[in-house]
Protein backbone atom coordinates (compact mmCIF):
# COMPACT_ATOMS: atom_id res chain seq x y z
CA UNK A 1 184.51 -129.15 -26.51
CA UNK A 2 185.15 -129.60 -29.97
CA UNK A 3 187.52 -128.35 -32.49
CA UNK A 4 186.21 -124.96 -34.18
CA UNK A 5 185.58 -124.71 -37.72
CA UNK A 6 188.80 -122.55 -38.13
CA UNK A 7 190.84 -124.90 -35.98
CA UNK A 8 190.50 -128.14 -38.29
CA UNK A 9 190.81 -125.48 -41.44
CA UNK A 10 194.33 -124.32 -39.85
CA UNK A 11 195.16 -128.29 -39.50
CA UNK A 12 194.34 -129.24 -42.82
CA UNK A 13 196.28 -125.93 -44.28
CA UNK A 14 199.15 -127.44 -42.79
CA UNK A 15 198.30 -131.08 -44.15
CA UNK A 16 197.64 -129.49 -47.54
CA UNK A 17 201.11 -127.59 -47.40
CA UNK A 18 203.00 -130.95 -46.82
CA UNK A 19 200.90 -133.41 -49.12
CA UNK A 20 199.67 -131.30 -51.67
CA UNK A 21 198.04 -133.98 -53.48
CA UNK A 22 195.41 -133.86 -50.63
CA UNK A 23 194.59 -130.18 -51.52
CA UNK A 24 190.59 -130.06 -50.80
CA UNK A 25 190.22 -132.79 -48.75
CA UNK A 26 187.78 -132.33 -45.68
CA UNK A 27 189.01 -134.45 -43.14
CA UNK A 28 186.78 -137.03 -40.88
CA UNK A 29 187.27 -135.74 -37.31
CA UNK A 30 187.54 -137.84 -34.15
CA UNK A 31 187.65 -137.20 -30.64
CA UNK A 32 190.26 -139.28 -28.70
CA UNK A 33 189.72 -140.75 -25.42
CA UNK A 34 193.55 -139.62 -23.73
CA UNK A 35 193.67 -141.85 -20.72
CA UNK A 36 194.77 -140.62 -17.01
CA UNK A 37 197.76 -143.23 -17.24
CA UNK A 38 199.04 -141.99 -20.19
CA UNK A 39 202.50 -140.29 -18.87
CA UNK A 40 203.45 -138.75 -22.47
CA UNK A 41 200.09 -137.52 -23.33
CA UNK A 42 201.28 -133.94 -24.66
CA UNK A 43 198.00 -132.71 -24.19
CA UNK A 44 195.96 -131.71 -21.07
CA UNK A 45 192.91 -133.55 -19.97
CA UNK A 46 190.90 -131.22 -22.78
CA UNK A 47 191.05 -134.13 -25.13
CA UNK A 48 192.62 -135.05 -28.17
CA UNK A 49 191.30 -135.12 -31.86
CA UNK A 50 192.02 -137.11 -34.66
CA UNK A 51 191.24 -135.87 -38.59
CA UNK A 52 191.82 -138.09 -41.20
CA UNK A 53 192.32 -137.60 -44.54
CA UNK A 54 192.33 -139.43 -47.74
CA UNK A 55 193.20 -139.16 -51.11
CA UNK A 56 195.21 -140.50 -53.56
CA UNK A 57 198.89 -139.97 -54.19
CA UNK A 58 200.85 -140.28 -58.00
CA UNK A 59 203.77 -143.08 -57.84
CA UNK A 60 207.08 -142.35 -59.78
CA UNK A 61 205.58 -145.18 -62.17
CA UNK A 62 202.10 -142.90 -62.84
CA UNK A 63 200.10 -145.00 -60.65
CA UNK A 64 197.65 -143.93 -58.18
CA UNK A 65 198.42 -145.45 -54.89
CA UNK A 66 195.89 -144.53 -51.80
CA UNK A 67 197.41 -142.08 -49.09
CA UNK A 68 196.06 -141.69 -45.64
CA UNK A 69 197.18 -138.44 -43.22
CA UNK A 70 195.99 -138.94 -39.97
CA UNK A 71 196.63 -135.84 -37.52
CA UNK A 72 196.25 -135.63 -33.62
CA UNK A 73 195.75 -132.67 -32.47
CA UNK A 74 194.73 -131.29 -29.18
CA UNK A 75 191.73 -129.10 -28.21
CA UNK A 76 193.60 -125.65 -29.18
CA UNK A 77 193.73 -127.05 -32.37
CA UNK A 78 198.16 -127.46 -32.24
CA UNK A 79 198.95 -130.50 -34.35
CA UNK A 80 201.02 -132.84 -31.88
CA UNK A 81 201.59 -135.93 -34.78
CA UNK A 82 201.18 -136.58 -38.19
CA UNK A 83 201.37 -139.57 -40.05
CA UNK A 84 200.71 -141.03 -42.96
CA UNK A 85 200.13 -144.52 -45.05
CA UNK A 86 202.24 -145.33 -48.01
């Protein structure tokens, strides 16, 4: 199963609200392979997704520095991490 249309545009409203400088970006989604072992998976055997987005972020200087969000997210479409590059 993979994530709906109006799933990944929920997850990237919520990347958008926290890194504005992202605003428009479409993300590159990724299913995740969530192995049987994996004791803190947070997410059922459904699968996990990963949507990654990049842009480019303003330094106090005025330089442009590249930012990557990644987000996991499971098959409902709830964000379960989000991190970024700096």
């Amino acid at each position: 199963m993979a994530l709906k249309k109006t799933q990944v545009d929920t997850i990237a409203q919520t990347v958008y609200r926290r890194y504005p400088e992202l605003g428009g970006v479409t993300p590159q989604v990724r299913n995740q392979v969530v192995g049987a072992a994996s004791a803190n998976a947070k997410s059922p055997a459904g699968g996990q997704y990963l949507l990654t987005f990049s842009g480019k972020a303003m330094t106090a200087s005025g330089k442009a520095m590249p930012r990557v969000v990644r987000v996991t997210a499971d098959a409902n479409g709830r964000v379960l991490k989000i991190s970024t590059s700096h």
